[in-house]
N, C-alpha and C. Protein backbone atom coordinates (compact mmCIF):
# COMPACT_ATOMS: atom_id res chain seq x y z
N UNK A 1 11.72 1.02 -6.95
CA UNK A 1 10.70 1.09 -7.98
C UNK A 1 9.63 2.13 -7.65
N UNK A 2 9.71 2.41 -6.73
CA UNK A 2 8.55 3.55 -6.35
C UNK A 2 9.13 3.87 -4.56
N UNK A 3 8.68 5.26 -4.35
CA UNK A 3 8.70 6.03 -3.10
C UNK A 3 7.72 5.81 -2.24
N UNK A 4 7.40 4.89 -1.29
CA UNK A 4 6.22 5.41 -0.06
C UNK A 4 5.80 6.86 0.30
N UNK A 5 4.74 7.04 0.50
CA UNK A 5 4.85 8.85 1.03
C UNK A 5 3.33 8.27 2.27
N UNK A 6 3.65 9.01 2.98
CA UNK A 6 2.51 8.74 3.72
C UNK A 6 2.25 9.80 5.51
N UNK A 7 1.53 10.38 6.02
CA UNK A 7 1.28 11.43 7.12
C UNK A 7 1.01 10.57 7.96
N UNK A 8 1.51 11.50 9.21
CA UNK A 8 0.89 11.02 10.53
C UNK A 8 -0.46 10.71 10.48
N UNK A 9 -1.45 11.25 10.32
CA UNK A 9 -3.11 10.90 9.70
C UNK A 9 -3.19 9.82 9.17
N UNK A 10 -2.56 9.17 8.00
CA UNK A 10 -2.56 8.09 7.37
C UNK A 10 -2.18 6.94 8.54
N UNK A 11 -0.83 7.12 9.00
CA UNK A 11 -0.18 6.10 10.06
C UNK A 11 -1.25 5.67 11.27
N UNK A 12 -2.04 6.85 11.50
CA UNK A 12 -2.72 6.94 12.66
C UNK A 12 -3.76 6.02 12.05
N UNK A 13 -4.66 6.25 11.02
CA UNK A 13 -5.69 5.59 10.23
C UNK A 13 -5.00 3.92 10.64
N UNK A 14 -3.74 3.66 9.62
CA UNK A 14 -3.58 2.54 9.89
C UNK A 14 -3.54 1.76 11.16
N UNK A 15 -3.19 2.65 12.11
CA UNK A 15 -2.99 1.92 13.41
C UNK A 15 -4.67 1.33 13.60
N UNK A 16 -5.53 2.37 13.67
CA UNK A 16 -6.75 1.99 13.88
C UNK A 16 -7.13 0.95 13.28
N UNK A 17 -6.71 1.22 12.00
CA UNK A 17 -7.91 -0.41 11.17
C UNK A 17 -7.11 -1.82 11.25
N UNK A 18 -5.50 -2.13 11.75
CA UNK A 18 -4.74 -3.07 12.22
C UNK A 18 -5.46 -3.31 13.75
N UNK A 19 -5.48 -2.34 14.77
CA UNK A 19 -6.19 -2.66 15.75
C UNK A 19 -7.15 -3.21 15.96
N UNK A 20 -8.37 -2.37 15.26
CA UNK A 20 -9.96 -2.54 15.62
C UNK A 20 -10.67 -3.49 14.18
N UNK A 21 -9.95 -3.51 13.27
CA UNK A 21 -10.61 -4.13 12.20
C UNK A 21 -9.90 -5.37 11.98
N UNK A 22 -8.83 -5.48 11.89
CA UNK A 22 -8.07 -6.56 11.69
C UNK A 22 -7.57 -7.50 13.00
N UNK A 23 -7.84 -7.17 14.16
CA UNK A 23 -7.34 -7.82 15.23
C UNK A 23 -5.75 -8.08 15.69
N UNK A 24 -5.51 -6.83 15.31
CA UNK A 24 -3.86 -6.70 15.35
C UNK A 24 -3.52 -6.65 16.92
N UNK A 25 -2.50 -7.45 17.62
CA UNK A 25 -1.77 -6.52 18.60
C UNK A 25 -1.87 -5.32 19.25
N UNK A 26 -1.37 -4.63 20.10
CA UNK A 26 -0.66 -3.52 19.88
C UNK A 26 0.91 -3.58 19.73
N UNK A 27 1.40 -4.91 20.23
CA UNK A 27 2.76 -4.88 19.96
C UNK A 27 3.24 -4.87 18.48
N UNK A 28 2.22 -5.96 17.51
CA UNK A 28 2.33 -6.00 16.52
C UNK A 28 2.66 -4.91 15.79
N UNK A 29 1.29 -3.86 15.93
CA UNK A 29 1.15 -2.83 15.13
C UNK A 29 2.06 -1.88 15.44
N UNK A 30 2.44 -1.39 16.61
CA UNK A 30 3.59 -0.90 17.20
C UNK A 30 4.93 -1.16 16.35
N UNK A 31 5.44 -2.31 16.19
CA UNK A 31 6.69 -2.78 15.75
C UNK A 31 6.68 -2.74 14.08
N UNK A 32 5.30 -2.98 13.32
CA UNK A 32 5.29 -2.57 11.66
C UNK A 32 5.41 -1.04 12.23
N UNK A 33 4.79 -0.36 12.60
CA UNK A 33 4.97 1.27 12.84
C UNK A 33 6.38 1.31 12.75
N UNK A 34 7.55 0.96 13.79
CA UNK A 34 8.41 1.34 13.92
C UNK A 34 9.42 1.20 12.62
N UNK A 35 8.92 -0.45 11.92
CA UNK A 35 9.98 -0.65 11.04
C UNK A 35 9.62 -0.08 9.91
N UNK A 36 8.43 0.59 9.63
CA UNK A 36 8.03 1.46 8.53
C UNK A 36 9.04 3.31 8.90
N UNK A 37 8.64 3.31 10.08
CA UNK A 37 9.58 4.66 10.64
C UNK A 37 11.11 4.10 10.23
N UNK A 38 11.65 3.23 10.69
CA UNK A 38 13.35 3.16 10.25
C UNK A 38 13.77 2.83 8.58
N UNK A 39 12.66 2.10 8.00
CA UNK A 39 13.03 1.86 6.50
C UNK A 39 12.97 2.69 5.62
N UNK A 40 11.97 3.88 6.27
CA UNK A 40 11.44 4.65 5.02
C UNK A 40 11.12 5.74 6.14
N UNK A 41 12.60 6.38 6.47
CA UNK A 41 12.93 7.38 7.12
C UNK A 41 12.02 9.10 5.90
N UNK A 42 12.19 9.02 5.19
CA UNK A 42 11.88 9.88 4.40
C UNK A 42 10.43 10.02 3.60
N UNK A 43 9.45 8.95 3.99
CA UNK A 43 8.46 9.18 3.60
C UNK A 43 7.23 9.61 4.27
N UNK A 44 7.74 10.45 5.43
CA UNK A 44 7.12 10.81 6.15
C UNK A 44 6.41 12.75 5.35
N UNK A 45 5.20 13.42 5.46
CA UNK A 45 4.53 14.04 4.13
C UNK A 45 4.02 15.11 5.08
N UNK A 46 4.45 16.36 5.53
CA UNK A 46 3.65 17.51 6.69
C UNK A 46 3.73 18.46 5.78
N UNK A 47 3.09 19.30 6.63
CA UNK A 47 2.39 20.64 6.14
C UNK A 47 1.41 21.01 4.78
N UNK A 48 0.64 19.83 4.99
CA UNK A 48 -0.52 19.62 3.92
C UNK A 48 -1.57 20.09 4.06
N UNK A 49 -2.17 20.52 5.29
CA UNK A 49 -3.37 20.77 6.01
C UNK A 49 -3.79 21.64 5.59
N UNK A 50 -2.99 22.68 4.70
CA UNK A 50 -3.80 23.93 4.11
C UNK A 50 -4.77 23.28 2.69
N UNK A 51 -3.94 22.10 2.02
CA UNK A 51 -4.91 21.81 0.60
C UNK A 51 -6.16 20.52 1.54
N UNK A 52 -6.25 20.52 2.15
CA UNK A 52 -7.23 19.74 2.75
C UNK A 52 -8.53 20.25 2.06
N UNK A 53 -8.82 21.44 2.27
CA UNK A 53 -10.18 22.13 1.89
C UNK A 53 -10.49 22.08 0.40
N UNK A 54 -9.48 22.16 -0.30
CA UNK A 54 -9.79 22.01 -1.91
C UNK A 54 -9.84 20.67 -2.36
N UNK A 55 -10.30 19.56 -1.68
CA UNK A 55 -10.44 17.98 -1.85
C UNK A 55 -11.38 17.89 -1.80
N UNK A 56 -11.86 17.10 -3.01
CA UNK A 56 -13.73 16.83 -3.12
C UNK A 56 -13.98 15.64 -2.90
N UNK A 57 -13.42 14.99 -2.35
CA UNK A 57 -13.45 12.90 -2.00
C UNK A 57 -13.88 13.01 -0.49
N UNK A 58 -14.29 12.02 -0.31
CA UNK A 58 -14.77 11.86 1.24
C UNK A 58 -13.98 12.62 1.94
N UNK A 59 -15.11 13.48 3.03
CA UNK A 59 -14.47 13.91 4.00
C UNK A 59 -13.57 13.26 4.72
N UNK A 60 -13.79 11.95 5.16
CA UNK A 60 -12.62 11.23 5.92
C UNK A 60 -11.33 10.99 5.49
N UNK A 61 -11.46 11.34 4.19
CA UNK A 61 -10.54 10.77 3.59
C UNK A 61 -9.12 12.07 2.08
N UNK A 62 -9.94 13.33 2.32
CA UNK A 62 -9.55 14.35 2.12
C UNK A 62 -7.58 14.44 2.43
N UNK A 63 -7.46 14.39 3.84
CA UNK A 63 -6.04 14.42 4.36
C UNK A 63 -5.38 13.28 3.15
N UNK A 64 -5.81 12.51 2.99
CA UNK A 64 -5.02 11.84 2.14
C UNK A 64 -4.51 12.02 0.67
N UNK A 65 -5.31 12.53 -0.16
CA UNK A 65 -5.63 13.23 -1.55
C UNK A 65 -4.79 14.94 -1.17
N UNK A 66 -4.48 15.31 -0.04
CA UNK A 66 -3.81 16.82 0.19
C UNK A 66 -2.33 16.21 0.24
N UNK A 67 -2.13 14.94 1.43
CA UNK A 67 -0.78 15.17 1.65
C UNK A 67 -0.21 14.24 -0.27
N UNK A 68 -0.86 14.24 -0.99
CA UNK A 68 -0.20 13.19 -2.20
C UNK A 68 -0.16 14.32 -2.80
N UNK A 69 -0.74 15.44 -3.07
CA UNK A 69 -0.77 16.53 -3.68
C UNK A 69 0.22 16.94 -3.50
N UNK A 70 0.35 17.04 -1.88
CA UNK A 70 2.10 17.97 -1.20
C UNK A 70 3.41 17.35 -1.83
N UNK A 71 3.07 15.93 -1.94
CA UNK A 71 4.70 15.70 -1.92
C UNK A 71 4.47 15.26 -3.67
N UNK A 72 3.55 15.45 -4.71
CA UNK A 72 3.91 15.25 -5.91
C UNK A 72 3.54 13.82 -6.12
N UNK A 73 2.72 12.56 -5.60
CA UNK A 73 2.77 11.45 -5.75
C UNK A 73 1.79 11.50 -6.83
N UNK A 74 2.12 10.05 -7.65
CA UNK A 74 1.14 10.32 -9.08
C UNK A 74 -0.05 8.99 -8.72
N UNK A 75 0.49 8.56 -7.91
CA UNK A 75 -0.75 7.33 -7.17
C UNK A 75 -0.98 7.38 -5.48
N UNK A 76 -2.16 7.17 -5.57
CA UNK A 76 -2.68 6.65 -3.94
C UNK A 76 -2.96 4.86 -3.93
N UNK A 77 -2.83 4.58 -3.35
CA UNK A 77 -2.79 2.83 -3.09
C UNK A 77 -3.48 2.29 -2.10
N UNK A 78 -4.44 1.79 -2.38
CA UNK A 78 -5.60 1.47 -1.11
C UNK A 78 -6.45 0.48 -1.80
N UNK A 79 -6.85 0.00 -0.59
CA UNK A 79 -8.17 -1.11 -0.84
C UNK A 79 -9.69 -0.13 -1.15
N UNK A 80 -9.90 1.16 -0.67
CA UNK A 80 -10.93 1.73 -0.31
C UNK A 80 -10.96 2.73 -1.77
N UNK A 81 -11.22 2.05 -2.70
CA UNK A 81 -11.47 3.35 -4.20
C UNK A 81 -12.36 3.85 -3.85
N UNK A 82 -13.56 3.70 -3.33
CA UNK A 82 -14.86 4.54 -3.50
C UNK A 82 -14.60 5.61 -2.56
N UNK A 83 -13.64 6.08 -2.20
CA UNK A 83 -13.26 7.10 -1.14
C UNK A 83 -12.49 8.01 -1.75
N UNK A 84 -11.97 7.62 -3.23
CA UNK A 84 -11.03 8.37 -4.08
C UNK A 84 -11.56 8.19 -5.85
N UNK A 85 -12.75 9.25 -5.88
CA UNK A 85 -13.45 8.84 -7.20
C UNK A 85 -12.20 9.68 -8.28
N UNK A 86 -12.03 9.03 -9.55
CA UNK A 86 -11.28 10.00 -10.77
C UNK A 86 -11.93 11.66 -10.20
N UNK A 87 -13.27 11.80 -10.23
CA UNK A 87 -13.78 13.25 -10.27
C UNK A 87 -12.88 13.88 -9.31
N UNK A 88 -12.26 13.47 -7.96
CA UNK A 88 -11.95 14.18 -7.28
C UNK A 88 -10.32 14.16 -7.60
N UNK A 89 -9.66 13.08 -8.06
CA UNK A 89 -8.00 12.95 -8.22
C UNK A 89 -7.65 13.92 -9.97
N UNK A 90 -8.48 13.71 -10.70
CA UNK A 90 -7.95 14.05 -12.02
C UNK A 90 -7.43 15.72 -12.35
N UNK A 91 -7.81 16.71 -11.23
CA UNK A 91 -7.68 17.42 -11.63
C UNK A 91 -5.92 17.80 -10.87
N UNK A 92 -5.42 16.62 -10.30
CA UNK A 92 -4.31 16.52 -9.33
C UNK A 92 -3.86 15.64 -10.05
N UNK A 93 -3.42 15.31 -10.66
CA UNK A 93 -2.67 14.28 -11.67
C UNK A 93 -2.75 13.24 -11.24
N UNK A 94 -3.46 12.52 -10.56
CA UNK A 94 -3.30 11.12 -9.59
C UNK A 94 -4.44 10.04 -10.10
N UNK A 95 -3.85 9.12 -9.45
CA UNK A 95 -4.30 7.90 -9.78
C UNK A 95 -4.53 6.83 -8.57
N UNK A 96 -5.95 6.64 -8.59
CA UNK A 96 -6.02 5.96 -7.11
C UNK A 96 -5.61 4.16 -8.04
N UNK A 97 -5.15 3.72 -6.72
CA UNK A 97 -4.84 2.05 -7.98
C UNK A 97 -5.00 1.12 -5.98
N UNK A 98 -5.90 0.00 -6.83
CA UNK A 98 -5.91 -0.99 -5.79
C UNK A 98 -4.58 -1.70 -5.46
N UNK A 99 -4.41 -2.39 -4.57
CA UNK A 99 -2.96 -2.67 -4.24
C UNK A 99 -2.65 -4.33 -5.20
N UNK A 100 -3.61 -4.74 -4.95
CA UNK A 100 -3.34 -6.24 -6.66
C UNK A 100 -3.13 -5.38 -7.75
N UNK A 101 -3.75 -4.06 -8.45
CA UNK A 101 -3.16 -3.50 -10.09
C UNK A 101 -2.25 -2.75 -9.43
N UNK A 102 -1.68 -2.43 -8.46
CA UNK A 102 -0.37 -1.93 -8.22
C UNK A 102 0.90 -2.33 -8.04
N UNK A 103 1.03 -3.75 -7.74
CA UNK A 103 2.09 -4.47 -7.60
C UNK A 103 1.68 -5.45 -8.90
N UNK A 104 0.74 -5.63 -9.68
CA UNK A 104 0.86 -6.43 -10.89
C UNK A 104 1.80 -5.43 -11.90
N UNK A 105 1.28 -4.14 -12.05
CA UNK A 105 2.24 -3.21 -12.62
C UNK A 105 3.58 -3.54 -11.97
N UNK A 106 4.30 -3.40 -11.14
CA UNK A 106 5.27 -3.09 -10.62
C UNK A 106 5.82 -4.87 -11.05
N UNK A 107 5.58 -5.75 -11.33
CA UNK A 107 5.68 -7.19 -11.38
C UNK A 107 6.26 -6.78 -12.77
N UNK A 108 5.33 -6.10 -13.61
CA UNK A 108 5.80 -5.82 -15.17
C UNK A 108 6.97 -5.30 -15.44
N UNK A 109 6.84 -4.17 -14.65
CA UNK A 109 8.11 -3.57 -15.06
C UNK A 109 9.59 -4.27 -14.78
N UNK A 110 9.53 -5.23 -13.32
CA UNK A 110 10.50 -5.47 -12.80
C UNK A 110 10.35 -7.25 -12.72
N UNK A 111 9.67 -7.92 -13.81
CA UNK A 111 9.72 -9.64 -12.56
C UNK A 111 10.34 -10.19 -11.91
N UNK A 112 11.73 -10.27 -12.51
CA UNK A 112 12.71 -10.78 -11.63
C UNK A 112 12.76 -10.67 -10.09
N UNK A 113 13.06 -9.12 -10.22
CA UNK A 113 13.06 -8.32 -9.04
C UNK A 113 11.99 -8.68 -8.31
N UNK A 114 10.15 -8.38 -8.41
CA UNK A 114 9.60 -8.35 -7.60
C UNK A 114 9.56 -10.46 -7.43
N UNK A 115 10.09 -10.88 -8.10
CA UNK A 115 9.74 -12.69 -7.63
C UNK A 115 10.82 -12.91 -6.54
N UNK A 116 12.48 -12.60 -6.96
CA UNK A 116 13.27 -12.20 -5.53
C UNK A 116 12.46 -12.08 -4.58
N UNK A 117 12.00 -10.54 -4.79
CA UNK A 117 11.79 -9.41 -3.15
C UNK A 117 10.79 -10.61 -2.24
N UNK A 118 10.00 -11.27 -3.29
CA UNK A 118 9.12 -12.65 -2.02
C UNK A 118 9.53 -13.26 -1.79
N UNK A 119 10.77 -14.05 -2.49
CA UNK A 119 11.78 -15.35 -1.84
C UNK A 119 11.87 -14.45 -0.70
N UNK A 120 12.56 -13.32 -0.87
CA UNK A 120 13.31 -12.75 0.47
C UNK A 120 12.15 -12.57 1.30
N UNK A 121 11.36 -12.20 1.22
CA UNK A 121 10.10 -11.59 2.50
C UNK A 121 9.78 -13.22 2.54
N UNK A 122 9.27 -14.39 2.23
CA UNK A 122 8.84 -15.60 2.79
C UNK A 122 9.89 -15.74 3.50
N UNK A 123 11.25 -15.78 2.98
CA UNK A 123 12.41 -16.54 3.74
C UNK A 123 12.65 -15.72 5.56
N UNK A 124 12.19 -14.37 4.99
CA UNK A 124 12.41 -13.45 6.41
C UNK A 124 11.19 -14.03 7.48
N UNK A 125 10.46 -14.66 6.93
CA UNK A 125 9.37 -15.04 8.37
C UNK A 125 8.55 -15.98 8.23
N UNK A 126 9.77 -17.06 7.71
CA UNK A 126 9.83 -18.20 7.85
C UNK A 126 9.09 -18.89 7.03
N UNK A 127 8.71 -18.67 5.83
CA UNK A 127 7.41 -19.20 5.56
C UNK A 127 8.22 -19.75 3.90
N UNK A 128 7.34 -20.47 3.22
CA UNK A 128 7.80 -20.50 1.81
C UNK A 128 7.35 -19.90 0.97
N UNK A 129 7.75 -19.70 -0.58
CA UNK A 129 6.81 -18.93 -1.57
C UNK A 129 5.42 -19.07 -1.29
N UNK A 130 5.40 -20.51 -1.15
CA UNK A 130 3.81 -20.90 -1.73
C UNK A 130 3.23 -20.30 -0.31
N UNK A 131 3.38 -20.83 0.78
CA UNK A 131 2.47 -20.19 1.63
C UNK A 131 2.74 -19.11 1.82
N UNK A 132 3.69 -18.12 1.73
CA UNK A 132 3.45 -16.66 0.98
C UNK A 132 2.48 -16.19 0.22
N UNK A 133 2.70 -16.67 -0.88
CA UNK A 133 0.82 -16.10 -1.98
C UNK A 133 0.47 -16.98 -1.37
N UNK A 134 -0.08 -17.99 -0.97
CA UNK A 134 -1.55 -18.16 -0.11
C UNK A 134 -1.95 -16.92 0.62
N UNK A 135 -1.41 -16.06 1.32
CA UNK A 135 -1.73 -15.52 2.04
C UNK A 135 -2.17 -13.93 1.55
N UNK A 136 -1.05 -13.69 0.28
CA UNK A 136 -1.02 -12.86 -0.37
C UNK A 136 -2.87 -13.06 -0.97
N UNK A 137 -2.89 -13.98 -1.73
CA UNK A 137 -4.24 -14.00 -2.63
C UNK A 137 -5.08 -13.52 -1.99
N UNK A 138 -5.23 -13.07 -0.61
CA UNK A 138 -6.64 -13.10 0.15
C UNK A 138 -6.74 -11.94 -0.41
N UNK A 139 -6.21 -11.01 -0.17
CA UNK A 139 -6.24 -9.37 -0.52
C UNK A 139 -5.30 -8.93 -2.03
N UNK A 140 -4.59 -9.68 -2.73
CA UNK A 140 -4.42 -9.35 -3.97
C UNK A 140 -4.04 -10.42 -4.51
N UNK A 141 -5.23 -10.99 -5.27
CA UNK A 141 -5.30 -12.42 -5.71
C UNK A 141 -4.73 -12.57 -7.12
N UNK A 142 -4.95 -11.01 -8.08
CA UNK A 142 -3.99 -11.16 -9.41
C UNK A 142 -2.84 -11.50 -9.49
N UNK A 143 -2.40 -10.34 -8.36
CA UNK A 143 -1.48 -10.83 -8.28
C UNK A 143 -0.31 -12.19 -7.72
N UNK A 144 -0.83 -12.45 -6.73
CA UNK A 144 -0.84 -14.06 -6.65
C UNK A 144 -0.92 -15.10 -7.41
N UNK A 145 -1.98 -15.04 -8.09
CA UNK A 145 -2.29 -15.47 -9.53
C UNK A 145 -1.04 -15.51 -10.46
N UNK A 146 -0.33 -14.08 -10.87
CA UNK A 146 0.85 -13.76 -11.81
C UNK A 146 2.01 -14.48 -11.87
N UNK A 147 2.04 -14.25 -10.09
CA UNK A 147 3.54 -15.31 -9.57
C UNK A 147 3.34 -16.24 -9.31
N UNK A 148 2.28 -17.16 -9.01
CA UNK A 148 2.50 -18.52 -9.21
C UNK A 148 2.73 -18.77 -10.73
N UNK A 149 1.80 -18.57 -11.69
CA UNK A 149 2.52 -18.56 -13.38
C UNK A 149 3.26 -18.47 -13.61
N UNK A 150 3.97 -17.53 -13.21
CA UNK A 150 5.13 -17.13 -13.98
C UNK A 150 6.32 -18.14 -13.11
N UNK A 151 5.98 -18.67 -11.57
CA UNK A 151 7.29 -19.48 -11.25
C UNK A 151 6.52 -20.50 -11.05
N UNK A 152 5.58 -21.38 -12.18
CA UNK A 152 5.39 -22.74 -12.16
C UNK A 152 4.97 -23.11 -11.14
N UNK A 153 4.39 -22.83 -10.22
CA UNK A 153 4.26 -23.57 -9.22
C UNK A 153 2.04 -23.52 -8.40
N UNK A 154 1.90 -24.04 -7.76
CA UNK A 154 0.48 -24.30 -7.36
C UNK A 154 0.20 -23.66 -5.86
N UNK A 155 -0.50 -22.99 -5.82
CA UNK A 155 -0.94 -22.54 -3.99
C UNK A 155 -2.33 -23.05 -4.40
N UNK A 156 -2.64 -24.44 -3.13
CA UNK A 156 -4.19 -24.19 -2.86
C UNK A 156 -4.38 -23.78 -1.96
């Protein structure tokens, strides 16, 4: 349903805010690293560093708005919008989208599919639907919200 694209810069970002913000591991973060490297062999995004300079969004956050430019992506996906105003994406065809209106879209197009893909991800680590969106709601609660509706069922 959609392509990951994402730079060493980005990966590196993430390592940091799994580490120091979220209280991640390093084994943890290490091993999502790796299985993001083997699943999605191809969404790896270089030689962007020249459109860096023509990005008007936070400096910190520039590398990111260049490498989506490089590889043609029509969305960026993040918790952090105020780092990616319209003024700076519109003239790049893009669309910054929080990650709850990004997988509620993607719910639309596909329900079936995306209500599966969570049986399968709860069933992979052990957990059930419901305490799946429990966990889900913290950080994208629409969507949580959607799929309990739509499969009848209650998370408190």
């Amino acid at each position: 349903m959609y392509l990951p694209r994402w730079s060493n810069e980005i990966l590196d970002e993430l390592r940091r805010t799994l580490l120091e913000k979220l209280g991640r591991s390093p084994e943890q973060v290490d091993h999502l690293l790796a299985e993001l490297n083997r699943h999605f062999a191809d969404a790896r995004v270089e030689a962007f560093e020249t459109l860096v300079a023509l990005m008007t969004n936070d400096p910190g956050d520039r590398h990111v708005i260049a490498a989506a430019v490089k590889c043609g992506a029509e969305a960026i996906v993040t918790f952090n919008l105020r780092h990616f105003p319209d003024t700076a994406l519109d003239n790049w065809n893009i669309e910054a989208q929080h990650p709850d209106e990004f997988l509620v879209h993607l719910y639309h197009l596909n329900p079936d599919l995306i209500v599966n893909i969570l049986h399968e991800q709860a069933a992979f680590i052990g957990r059930t639907l419901v305490q799946l969106l429990a966990v889900l709601r913290q950080g994208v609660p629409n969507f949580a919200q959607l799929i309990t509706d739509s499969v009848g069922i209650a998370v408190d």
